[in-house]
PDB file of N, CA and C in Angstrom:
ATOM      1  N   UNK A   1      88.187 100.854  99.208  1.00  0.00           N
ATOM      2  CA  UNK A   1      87.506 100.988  97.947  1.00  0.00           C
ATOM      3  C   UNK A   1      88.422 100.621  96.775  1.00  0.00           C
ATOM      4  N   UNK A   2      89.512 100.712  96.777  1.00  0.00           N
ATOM      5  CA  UNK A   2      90.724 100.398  96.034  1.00  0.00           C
ATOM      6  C   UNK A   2      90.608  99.102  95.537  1.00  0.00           C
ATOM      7  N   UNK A   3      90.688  98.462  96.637  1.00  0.00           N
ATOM      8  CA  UNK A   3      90.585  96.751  96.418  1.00  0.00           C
ATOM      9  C   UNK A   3      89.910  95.966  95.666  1.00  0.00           C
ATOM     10  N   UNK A   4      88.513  96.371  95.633  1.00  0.00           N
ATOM     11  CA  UNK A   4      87.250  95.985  94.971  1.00  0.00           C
ATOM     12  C   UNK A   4      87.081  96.571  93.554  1.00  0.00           C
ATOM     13  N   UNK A   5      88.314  97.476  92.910  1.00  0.00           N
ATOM     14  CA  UNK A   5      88.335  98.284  91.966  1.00  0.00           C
ATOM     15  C   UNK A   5      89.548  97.448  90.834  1.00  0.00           C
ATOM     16  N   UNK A   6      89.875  96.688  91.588  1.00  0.00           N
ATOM     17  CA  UNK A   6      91.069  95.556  90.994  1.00  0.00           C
ATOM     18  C   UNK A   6      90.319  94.275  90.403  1.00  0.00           C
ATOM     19  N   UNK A   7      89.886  94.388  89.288  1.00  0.00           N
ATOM     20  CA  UNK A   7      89.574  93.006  88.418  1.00  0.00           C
ATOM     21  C   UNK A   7      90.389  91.903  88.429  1.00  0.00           C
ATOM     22  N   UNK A   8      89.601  90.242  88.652  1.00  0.00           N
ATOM     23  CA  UNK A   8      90.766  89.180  89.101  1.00  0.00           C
ATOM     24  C   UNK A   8      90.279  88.926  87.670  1.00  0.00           C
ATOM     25  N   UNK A   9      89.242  88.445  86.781  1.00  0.00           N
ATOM     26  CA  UNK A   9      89.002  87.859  85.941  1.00  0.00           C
ATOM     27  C   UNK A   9      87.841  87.229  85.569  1.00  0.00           C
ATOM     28  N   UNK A  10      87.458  86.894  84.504  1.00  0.00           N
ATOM     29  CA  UNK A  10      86.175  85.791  84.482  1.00  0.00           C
ATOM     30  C   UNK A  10      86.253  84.921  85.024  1.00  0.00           C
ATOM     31  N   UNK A  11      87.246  84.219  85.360  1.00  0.00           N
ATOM     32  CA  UNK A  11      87.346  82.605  85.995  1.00  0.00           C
ATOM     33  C   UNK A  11      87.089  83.182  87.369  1.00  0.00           C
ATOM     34  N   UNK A  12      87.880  83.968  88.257  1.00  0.00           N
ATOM     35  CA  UNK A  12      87.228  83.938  89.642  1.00  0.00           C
ATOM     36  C   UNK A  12      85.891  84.271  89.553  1.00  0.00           C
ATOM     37  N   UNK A  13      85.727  85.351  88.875  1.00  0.00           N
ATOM     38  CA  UNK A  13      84.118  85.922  88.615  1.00  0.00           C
ATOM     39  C   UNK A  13      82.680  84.919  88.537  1.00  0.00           C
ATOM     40  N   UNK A  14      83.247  83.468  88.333  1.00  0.00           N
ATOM     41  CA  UNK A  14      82.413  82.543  87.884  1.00  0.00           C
ATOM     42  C   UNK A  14      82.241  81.939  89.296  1.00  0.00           C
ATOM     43  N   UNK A  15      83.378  81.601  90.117  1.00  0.00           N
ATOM     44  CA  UNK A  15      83.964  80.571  91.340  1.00  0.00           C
ATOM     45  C   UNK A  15      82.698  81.466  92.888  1.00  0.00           C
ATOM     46  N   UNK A  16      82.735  80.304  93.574  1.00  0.00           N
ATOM     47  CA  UNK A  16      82.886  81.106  95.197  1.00  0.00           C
ATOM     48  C   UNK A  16      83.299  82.141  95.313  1.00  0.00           C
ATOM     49  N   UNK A  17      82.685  83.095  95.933  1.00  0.00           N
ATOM     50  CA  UNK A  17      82.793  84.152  97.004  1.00  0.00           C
ATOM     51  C   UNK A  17      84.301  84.122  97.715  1.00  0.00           C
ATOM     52  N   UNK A  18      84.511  82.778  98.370  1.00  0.00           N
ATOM     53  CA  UNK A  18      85.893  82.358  98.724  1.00  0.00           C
ATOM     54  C   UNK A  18      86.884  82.522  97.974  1.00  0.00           C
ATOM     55  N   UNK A  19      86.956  81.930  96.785  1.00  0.00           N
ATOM     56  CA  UNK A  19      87.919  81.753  95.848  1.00  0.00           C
ATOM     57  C   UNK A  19      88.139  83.779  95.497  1.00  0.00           C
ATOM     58  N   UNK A  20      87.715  84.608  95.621  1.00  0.00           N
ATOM     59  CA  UNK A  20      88.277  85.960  95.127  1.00  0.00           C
ATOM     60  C   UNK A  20      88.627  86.459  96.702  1.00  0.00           C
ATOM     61  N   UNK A  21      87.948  85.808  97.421  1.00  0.00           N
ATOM     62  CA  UNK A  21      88.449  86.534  99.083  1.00  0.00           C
ATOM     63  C   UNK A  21      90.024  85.970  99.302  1.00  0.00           C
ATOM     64  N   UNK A  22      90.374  84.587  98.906  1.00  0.00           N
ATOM     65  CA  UNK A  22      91.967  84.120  99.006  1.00  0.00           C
ATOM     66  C   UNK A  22      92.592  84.418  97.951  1.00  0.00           C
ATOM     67  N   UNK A  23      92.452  84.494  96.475  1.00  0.00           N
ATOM     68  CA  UNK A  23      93.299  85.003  95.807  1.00  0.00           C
ATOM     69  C   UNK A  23      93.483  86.738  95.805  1.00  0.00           C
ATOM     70  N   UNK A  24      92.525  87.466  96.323  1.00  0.00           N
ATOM     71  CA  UNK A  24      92.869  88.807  96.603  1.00  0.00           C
ATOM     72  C   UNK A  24      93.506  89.083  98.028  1.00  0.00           C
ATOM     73  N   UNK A  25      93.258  88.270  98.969  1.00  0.00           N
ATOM     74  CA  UNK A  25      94.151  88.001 100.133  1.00  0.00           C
ATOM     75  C   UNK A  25      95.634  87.870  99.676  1.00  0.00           C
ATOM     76  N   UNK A  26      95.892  86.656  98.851  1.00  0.00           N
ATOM     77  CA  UNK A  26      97.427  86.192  98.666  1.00  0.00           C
ATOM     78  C   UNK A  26      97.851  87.184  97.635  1.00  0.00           C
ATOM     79  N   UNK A  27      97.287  87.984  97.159  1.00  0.00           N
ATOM     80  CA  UNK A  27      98.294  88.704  96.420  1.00  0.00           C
ATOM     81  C   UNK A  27      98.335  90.169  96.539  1.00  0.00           C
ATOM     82  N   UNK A  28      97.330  90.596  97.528  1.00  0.00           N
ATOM     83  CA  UNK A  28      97.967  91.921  98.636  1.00  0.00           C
ATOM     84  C   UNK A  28      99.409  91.578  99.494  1.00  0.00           C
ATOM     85  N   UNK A  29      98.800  90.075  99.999  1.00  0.00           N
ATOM     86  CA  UNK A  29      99.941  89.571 100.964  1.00  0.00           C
ATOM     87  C   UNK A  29     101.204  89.882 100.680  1.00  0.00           C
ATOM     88  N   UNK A  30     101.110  89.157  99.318  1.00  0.00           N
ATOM     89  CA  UNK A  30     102.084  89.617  98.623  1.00  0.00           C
ATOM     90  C   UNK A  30     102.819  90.614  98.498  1.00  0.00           C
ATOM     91  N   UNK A  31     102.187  91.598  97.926  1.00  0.00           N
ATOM     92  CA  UNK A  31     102.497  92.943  97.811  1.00  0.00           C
ATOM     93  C   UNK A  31     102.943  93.603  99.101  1.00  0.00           C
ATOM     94  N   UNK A  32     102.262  93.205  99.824  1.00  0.00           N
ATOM     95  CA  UNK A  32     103.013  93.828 101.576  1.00  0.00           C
ATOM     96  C   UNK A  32     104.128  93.281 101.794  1.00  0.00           C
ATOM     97  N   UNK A  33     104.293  92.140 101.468  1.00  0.00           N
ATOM     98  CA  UNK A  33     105.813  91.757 101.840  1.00  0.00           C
ATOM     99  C   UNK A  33     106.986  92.174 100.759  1.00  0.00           C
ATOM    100  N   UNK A  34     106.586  92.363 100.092  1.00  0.00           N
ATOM    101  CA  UNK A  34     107.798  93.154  98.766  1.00  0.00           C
ATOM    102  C   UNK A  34     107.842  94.338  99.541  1.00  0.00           C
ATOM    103  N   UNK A  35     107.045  95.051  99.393  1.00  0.00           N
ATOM    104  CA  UNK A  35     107.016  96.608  99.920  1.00  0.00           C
ATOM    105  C   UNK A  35     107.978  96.714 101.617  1.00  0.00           C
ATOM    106  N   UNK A  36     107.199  96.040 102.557  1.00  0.00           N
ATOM    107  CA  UNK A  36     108.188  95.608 103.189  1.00  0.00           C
ATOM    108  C   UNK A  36     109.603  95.768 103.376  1.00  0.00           C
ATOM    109  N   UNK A  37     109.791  94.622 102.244  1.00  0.00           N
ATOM    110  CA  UNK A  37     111.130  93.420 102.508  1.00  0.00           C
ATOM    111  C   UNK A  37     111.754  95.332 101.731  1.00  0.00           C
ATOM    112  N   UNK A  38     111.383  95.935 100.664  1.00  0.00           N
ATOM    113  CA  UNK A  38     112.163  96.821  99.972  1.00  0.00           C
ATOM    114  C   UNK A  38     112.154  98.272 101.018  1.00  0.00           C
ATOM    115  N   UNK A  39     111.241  98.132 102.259  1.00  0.00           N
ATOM    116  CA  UNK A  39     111.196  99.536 102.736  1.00  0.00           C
ATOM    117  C   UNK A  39     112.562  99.435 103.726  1.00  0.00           C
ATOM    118  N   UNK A  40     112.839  98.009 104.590  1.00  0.00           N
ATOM    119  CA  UNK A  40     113.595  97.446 105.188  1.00  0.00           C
ATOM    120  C   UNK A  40     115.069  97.568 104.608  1.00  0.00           C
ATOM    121  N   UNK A  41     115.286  97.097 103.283  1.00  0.00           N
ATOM    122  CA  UNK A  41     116.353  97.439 102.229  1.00  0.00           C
ATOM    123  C   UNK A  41     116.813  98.937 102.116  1.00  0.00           C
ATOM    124  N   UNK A  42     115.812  99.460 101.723  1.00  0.00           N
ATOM    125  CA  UNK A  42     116.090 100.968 101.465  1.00  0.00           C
ATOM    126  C   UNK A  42     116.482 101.829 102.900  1.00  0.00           C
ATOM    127  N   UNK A  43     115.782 101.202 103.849  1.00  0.00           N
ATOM    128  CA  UNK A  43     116.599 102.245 105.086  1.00  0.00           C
ATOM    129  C   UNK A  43     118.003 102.023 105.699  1.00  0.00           C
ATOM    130  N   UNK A  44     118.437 100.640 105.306  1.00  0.00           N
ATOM    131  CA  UNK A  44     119.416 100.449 105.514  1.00  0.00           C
ATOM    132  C   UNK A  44     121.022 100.451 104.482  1.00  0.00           C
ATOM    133  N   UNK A  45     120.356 101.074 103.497  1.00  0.00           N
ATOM    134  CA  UNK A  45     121.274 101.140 102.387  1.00  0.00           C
ATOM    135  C   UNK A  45     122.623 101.670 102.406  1.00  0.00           C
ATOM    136  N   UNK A  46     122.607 102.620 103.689  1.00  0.00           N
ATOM    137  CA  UNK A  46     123.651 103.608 103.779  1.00  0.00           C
ATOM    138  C   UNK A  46     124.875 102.553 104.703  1.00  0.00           C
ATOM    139  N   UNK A  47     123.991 101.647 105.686  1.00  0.00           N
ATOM    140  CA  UNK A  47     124.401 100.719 106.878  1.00  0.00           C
ATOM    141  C   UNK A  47     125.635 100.046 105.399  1.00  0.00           C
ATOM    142  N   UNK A  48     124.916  99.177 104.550  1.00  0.00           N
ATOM    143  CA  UNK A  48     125.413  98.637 104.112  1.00  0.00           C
ATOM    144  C   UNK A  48     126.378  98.464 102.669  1.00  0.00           C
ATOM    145  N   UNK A  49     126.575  99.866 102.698  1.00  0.00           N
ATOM    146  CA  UNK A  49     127.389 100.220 101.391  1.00  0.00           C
ATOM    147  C   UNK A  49     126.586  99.759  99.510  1.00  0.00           C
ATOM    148  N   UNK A  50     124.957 100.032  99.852  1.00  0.00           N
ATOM    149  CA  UNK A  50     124.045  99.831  98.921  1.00  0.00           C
ATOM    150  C   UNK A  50     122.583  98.874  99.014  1.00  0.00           C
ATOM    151  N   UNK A  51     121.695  99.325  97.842  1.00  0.00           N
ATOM    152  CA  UNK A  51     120.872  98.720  98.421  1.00  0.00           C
ATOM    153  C   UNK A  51     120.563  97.369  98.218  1.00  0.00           C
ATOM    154  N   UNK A  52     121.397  96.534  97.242  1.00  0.00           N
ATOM    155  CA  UNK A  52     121.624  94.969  96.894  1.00  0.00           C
ATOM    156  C   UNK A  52     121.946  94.414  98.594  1.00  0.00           C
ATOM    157  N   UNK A  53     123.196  94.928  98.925  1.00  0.00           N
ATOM    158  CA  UNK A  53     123.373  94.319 100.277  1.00  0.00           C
ATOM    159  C   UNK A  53     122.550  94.686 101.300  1.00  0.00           C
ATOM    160  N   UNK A  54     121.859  95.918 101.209  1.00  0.00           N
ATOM    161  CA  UNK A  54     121.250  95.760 102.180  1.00  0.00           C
ATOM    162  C   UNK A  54     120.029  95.042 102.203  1.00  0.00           C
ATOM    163  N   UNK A  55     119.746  94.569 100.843  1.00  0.00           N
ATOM    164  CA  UNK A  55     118.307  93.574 101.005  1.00  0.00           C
ATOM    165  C   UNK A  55     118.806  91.967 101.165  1.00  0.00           C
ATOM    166  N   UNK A  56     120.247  91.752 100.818  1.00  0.00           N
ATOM    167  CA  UNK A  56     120.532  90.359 101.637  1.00  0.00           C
ATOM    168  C   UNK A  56     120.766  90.410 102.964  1.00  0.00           C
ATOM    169  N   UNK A  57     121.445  91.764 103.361  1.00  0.00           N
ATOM    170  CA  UNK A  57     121.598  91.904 105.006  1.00  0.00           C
ATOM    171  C   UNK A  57     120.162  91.363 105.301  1.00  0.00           C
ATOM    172  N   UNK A  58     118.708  92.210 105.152  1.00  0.00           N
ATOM    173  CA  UNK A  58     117.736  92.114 105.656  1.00  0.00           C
ATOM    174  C   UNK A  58     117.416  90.312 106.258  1.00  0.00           C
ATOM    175  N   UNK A  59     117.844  89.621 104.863  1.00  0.00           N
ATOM    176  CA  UNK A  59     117.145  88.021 105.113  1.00  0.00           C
ATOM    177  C   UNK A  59     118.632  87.571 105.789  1.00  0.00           C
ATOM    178  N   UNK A  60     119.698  88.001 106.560  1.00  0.00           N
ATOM    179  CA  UNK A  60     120.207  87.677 107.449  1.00  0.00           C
ATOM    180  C   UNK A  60     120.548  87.875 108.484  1.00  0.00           C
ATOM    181  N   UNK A  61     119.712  88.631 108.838  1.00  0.00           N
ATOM    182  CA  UNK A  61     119.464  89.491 110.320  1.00  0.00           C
ATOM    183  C   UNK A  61     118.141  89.092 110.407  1.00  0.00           C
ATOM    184  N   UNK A  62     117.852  89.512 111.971  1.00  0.00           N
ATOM    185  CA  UNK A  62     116.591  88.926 112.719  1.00  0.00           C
ATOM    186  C   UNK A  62     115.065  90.254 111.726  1.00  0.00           C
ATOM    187  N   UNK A  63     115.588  91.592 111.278  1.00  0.00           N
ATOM    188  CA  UNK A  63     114.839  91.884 110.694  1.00  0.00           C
ATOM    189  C   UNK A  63     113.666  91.585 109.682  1.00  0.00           C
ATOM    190  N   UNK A  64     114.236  90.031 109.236  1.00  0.00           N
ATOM    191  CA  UNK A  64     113.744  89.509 108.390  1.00  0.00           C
ATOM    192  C   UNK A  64     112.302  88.739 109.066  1.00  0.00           C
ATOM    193  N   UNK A  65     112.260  88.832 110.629  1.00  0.00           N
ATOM    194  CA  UNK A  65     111.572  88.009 111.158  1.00  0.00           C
ATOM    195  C   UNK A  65     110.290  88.986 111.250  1.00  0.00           C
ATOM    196  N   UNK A  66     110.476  90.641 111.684  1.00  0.00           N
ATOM    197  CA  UNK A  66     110.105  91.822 111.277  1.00  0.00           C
ATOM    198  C   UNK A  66     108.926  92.168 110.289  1.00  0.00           C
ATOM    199  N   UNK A  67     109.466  91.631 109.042  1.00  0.00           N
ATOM    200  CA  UNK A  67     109.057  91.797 107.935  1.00  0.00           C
ATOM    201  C   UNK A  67     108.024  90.742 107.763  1.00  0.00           C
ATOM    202  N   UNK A  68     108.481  89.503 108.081  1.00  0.00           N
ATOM    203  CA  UNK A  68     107.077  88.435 108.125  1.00  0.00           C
ATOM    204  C   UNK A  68     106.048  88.593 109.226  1.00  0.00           C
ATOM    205  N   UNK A  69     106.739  89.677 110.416  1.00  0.00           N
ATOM    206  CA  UNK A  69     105.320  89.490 111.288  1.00  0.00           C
ATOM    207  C   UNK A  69     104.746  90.962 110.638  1.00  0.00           C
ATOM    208  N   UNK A  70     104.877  91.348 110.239  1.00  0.00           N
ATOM    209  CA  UNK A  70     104.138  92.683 109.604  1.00  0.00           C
ATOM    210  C   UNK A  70     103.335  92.526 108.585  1.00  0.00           C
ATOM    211  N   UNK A  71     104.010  91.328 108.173  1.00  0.00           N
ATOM    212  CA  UNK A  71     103.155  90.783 106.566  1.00  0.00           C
ATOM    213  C   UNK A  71     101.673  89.987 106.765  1.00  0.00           C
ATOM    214  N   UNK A  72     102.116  88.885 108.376  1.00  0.00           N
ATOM    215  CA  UNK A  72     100.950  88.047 108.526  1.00  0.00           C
ATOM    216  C   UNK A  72      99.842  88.963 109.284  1.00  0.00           C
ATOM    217  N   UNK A  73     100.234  90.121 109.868  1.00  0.00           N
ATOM    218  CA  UNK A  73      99.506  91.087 110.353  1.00  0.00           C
ATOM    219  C   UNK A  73      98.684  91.672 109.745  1.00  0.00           C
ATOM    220  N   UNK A  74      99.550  92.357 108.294  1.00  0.00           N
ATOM    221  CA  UNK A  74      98.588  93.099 107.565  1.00  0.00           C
ATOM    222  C   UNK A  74      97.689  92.210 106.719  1.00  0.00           C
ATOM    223  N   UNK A  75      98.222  90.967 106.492  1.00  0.00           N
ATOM    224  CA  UNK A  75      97.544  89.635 105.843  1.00  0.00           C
ATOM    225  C   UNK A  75      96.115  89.934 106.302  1.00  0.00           C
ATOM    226  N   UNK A  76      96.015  89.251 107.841  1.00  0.00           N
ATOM    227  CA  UNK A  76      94.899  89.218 108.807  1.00  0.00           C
ATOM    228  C   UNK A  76      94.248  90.264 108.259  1.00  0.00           C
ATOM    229  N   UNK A  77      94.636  91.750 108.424  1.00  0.00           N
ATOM    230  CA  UNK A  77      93.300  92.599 108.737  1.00  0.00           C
ATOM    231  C   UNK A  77      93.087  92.607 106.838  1.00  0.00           C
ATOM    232  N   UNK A  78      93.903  92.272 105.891  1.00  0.00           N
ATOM    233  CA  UNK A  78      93.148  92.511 104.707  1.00  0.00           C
ATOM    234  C   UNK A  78      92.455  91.368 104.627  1.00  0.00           C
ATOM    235  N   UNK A  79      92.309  90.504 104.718  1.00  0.00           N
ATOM    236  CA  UNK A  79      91.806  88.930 105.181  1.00  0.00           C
ATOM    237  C   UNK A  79      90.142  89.723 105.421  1.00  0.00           C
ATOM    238  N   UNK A  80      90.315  90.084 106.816  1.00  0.00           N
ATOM    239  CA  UNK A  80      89.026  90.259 107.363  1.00  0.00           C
ATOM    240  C   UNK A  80      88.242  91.403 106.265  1.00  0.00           C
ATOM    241  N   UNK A  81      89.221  92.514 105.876  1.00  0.00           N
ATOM    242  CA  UNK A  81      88.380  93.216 104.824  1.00  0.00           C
ATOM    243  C   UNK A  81      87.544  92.745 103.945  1.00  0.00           C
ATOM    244  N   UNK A  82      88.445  91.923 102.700  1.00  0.00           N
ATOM    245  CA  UNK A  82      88.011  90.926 101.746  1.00  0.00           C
ATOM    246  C   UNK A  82      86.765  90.305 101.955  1.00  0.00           C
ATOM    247  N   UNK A  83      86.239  90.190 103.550  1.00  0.00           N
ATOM    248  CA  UNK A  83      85.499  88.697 103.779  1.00  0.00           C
ATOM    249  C   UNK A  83      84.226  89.950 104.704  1.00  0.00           C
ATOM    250  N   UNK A  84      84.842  90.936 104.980  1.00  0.00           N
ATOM    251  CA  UNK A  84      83.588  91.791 105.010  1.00  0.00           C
ATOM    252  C   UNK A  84      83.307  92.351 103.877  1.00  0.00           C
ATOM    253  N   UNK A  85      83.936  92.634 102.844  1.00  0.00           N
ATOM    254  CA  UNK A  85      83.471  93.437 101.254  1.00  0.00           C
ATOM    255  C   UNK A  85      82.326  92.300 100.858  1.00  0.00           C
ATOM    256  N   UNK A  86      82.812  91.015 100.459  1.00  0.00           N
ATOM    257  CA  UNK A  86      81.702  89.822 100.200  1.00  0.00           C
ATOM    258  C   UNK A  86      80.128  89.958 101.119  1.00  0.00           C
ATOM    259  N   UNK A  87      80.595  89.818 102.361  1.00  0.00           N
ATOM    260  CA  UNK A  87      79.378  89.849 103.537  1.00  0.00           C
ATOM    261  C   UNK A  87      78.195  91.231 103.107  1.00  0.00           C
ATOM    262  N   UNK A  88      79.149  92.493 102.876  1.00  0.00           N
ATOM    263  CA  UNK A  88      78.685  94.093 102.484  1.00  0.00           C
ATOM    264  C   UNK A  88      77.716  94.075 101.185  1.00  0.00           C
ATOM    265  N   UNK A  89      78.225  93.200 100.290  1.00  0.00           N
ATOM    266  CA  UNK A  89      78.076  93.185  98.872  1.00  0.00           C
ATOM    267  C   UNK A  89      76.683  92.006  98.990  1.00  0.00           C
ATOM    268  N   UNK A  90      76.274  91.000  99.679  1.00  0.00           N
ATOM    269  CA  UNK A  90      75.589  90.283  99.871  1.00  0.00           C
ATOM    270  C   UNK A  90      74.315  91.076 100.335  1.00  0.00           C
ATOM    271  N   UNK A  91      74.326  91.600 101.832  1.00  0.00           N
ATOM    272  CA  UNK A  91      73.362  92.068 102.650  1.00  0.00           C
ATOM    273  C   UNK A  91      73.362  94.049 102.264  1.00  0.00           C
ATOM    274  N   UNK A  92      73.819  94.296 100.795  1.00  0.00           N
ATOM    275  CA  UNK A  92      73.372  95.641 100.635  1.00  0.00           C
ATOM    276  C   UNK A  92      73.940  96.803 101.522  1.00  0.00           C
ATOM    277  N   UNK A  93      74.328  97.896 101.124  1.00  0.00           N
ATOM    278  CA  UNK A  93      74.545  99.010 101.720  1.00  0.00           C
ATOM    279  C   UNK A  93      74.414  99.706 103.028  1.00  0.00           C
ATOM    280  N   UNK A  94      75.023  99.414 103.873  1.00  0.00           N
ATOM    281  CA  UNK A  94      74.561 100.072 105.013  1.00  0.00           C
ATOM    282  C   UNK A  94      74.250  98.772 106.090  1.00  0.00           C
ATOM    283  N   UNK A  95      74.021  97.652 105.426  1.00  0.00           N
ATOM    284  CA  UNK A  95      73.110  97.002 106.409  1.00  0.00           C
ATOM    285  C   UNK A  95      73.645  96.469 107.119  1.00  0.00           C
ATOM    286  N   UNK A  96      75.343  96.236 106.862  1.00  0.00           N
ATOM    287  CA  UNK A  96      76.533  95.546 107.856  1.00  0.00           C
ATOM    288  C   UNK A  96      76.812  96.581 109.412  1.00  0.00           C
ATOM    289  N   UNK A  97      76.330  97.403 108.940  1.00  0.00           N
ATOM    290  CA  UNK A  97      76.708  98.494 110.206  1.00  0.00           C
ATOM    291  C   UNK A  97      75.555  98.356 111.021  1.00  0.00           C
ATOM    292  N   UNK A  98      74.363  98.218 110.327  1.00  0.00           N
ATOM    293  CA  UNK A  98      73.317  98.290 110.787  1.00  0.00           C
ATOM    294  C   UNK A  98      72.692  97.554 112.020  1.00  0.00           C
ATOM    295  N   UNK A  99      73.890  96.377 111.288  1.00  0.00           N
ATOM    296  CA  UNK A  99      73.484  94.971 111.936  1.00  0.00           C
ATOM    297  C   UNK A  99      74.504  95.246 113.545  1.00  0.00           C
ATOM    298  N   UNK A 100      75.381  95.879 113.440  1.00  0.00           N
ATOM    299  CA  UNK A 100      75.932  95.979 114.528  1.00  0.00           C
ATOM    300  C   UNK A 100      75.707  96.654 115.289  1.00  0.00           C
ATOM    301  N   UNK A 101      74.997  97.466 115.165  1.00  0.00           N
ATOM    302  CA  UNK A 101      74.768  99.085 115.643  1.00  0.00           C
ATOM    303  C   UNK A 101      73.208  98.383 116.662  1.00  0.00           C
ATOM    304  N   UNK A 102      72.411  97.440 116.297  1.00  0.00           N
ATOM    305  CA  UNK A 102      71.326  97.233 116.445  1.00  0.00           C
ATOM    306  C   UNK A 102      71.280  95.648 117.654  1.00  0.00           C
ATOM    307  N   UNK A 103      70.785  96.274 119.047  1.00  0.00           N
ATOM    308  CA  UNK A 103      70.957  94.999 119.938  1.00  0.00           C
ATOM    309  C   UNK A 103      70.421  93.604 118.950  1.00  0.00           C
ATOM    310  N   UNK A 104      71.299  92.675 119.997  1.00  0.00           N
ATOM    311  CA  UNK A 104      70.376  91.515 118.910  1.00  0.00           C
ATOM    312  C   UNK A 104      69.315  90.186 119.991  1.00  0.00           C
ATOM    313  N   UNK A 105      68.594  89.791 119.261  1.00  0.00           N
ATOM    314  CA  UNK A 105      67.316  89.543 119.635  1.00  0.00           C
ATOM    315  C   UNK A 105      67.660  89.007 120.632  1.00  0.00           C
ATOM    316  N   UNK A 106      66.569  88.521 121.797  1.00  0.00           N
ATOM    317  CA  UNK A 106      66.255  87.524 123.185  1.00  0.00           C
ATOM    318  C   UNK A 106      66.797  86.169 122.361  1.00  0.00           C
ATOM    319  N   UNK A 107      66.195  85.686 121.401  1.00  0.00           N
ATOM    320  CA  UNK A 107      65.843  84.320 121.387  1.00  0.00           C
ATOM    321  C   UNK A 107      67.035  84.048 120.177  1.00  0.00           C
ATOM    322  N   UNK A 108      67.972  84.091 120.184  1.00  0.00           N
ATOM    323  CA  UNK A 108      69.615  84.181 119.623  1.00  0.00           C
ATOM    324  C   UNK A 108      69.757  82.388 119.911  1.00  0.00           C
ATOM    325  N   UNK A 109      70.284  81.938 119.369  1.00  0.00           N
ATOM    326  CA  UNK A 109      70.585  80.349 119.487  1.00  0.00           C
ATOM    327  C   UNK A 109      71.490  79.920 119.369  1.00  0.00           C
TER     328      UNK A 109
END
């Protein structure tokens, strides 16, 4: 509910459905990988006599590899959120569940 509570602007507001599902994608993305790259930093602060070095340690150790698969991970499932909020917001309240919850027809094509 958070997500959808974040205003991009009139210009996306005007665009595709798409265009607010990838720019609210890329800049959670975002945000997960700072958070991340700084949670990675901060636990190792003590390792490295502070937390400057320990956020260059991070991008020179394999941790760093860590941090990007966590990022394209959480990418994905906010990805799929984004693109079910649109789908939710289209077909009304309730009716996304509905649709799943409910066998679907013989004559499917």
């Amino acid at each position: 509910m958070l997500f959808r509570s974040v205003p991009l602007g009139a210009w996306v507001k005007a665009r595709s459905a798409w265009v607010g599902v990838v720019l609210r994608t890329a800049l959670y993305a975002f945000g997960v990988f700072v958070v991340l790259l700084l949670e990675k930093a901060f636990e190792g602060r003590h390792e490295y006599d502070g937390f400057g070095a320990s956020l260059i340690a991070v991008f020179q150790h394999a941790d760093v590899k860590h941090v990007w698969l966590n990022t394209v991970c959480l990418s994905a499932a906010l990805l799929s959120y984004n693109m079910l909020s649109v789908i939710r917001k289209h077909l009304g309240k309730g009716a996304l569940l509905r649709m799943f919850l409910t066998p679907l027809p013989d004559d499917v094509r």
